[in-house]
N, C-alpha and C. Protein backbone atom coordinates (compact mmCIF):
# COMPACT_ATOMS: atom_id res chain seq x y z
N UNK A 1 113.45 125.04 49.80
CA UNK A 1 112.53 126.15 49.85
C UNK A 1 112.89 127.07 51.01
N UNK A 2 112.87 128.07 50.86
CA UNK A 2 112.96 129.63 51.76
C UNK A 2 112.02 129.10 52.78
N UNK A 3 112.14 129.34 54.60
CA UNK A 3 111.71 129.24 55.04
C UNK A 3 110.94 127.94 55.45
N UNK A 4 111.36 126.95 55.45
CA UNK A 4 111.27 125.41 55.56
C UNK A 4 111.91 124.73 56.18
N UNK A 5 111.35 124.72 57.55
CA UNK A 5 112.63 123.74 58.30
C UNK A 5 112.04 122.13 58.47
N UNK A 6 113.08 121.36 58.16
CA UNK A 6 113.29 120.38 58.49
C UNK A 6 113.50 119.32 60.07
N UNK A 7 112.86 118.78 60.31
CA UNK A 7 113.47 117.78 61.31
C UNK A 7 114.23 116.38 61.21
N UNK A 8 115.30 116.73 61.55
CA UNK A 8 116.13 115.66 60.93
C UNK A 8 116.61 114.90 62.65
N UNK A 9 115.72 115.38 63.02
CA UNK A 9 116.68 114.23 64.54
C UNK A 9 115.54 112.89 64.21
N UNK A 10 114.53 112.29 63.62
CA UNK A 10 114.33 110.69 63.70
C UNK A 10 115.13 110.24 62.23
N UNK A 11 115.18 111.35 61.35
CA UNK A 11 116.33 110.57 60.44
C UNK A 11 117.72 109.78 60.76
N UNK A 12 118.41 110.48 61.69
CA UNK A 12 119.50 110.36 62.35
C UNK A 12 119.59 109.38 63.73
N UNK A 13 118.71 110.09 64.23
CA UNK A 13 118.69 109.45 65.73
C UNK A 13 117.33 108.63 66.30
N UNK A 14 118.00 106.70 65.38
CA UNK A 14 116.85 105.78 65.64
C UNK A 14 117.05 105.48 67.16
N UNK A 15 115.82 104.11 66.62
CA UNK A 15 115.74 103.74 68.34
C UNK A 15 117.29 103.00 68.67
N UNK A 16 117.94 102.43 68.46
CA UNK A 16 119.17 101.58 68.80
C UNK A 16 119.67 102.92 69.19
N UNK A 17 120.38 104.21 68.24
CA UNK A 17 120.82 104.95 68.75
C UNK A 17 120.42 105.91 70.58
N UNK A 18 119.10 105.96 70.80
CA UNK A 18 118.78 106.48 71.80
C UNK A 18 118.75 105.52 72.84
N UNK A 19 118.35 104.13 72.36
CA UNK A 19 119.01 103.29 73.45
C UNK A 19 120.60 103.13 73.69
N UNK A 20 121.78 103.04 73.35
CA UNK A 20 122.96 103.27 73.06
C UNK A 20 123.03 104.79 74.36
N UNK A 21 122.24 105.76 73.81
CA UNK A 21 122.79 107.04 74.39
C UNK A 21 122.52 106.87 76.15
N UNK A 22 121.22 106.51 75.94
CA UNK A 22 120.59 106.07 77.71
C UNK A 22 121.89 104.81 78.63
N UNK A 23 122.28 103.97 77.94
CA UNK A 23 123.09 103.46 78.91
C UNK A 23 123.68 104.06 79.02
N UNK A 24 125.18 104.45 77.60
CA UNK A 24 125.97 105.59 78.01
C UNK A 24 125.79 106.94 79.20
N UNK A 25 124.70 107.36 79.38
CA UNK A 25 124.30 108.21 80.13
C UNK A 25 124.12 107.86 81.61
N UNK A 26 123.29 106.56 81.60
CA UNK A 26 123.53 105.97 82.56
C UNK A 26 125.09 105.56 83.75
N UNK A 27 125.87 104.83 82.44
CA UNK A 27 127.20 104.63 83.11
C UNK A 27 127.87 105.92 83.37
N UNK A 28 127.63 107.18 82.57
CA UNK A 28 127.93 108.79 83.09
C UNK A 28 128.45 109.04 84.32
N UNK A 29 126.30 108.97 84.56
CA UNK A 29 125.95 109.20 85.94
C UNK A 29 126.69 107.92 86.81
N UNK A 30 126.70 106.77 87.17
CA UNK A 30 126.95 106.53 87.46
C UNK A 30 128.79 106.18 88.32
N UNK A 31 129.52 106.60 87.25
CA UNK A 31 131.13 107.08 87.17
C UNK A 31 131.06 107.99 88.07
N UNK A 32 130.40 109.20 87.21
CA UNK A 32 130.43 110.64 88.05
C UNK A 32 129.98 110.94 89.50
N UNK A 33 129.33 109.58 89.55
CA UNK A 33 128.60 109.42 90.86
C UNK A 33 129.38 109.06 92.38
N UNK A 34 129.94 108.38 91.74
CA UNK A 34 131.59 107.68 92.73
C UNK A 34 132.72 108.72 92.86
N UNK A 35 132.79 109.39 91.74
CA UNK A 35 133.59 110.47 91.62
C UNK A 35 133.72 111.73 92.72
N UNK A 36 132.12 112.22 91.89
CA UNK A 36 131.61 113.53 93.35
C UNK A 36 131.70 113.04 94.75
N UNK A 37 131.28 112.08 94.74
CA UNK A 37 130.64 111.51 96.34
C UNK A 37 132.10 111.91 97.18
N UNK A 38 133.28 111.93 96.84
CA UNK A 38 134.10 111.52 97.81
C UNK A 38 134.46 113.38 97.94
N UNK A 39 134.13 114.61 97.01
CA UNK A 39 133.89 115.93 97.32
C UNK A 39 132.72 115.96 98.18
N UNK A 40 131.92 115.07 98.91
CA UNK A 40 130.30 115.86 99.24
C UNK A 40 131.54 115.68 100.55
N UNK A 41 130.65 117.50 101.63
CA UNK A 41 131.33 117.12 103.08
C UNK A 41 130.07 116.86 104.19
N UNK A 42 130.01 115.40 104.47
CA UNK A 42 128.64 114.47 105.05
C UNK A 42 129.59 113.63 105.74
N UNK A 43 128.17 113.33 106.91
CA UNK A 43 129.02 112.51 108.15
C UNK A 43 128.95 110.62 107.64
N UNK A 44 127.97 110.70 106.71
CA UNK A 44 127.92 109.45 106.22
C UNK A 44 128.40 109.41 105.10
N UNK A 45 128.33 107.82 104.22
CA UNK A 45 128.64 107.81 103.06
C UNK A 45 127.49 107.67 102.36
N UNK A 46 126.33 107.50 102.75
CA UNK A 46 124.87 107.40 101.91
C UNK A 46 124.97 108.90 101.60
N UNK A 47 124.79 109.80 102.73
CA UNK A 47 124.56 111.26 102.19
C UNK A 47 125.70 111.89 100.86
N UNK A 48 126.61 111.38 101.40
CA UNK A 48 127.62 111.65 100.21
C UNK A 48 127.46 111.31 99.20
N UNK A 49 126.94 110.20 98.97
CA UNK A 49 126.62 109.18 97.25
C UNK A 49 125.12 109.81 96.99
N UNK A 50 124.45 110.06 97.88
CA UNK A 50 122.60 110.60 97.52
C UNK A 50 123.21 112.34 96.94
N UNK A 51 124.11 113.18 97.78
CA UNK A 51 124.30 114.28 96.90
C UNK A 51 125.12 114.07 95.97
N UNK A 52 126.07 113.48 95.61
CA UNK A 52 126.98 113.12 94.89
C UNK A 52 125.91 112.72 93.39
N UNK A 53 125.16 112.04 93.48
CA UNK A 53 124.21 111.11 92.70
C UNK A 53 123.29 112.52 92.31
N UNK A 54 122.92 113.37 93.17
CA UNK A 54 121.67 114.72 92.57
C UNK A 54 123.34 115.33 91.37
N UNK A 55 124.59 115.60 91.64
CA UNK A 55 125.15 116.45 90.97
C UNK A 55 125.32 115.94 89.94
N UNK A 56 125.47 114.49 89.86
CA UNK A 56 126.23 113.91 88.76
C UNK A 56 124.84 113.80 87.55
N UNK A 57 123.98 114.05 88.25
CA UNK A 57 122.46 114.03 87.55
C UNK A 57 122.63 114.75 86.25
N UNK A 58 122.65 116.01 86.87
CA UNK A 58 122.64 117.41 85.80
C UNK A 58 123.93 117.22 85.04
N UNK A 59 124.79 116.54 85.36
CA UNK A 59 126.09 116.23 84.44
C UNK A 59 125.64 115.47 83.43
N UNK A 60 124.92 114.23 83.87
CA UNK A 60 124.52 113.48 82.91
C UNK A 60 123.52 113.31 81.75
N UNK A 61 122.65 114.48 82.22
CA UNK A 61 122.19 114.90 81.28
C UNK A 61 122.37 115.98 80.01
N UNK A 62 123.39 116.66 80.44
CA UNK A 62 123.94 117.64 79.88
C UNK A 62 125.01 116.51 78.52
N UNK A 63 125.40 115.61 79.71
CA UNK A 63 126.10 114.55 78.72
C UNK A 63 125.00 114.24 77.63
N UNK A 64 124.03 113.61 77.70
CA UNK A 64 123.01 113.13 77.05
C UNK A 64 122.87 114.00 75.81
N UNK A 65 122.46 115.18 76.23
CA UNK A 65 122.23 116.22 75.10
C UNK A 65 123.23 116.58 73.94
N UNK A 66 124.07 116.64 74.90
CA UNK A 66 125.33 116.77 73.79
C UNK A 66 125.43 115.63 72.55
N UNK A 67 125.47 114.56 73.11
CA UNK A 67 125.57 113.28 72.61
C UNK A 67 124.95 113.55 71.25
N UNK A 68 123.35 113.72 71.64
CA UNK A 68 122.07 113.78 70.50
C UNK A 68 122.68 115.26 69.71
N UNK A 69 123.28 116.24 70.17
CA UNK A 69 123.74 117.39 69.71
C UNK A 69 124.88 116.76 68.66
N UNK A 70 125.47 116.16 68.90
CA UNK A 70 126.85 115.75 68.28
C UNK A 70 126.37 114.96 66.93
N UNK A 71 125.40 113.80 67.59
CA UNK A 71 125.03 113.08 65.85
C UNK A 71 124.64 113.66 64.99
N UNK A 72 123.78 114.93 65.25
CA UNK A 72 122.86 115.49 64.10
C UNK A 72 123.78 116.18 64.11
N UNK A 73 124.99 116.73 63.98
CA UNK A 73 125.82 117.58 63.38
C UNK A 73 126.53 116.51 62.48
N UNK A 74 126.90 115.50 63.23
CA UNK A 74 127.80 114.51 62.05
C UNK A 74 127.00 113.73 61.17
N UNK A 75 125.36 113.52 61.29
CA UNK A 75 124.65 113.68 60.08
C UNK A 75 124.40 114.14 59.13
N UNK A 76 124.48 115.50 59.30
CA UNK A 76 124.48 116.94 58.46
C UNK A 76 125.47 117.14 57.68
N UNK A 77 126.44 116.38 58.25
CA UNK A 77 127.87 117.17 57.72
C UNK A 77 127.79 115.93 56.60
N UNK A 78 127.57 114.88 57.14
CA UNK A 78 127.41 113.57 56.04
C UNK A 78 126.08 113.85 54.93
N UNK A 79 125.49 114.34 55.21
CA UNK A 79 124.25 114.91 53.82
C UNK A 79 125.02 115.81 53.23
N UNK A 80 125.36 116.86 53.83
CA UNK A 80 126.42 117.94 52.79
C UNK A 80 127.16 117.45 51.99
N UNK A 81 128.30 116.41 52.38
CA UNK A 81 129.17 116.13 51.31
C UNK A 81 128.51 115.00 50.29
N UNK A 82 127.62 114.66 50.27
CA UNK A 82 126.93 113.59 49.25
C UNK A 82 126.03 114.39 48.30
């Protein structure tokens, strides 16, 4: 029907899947976290890993989104051809 949108992200994206995405996201942040830290310029290494840990934040969520962005496209694309 004209003008009928659908929500197709709980078709696609159950609970296993969003648990799946949260660790992944988790280990992200966490990678990215070790990563930045050794760019932060701090006299300690806590301050370095505490800013290191705020940047890798917004990385990791951006990761996250994508993630959920990515299935419901390769859902879609899997309803189309059937």
């Amino acid at each position: 029907m004209e003008g009928e949108t659908t929500d197709h992200y709980r078709d696609y994206c159950g609970g296993v899947f969003k648990a799946v995405s949260v660790v992944l996201a988790l280990v992200f942040w966490v990678v990215f976290t070790v990563i930045l830290a050794g760019f932060v310029p701090a006299q300690t290494a806590f301050w370095q890993y505490v800013w290191g840990g705020f940047t890798a934040l917004s990385m990791a969520g951006v990761f996250f989104v994508a993630v959920h962005m990515f299935w419901l496209v390769v859902g879609e694309q899997r309803r189309a051809r059937l």
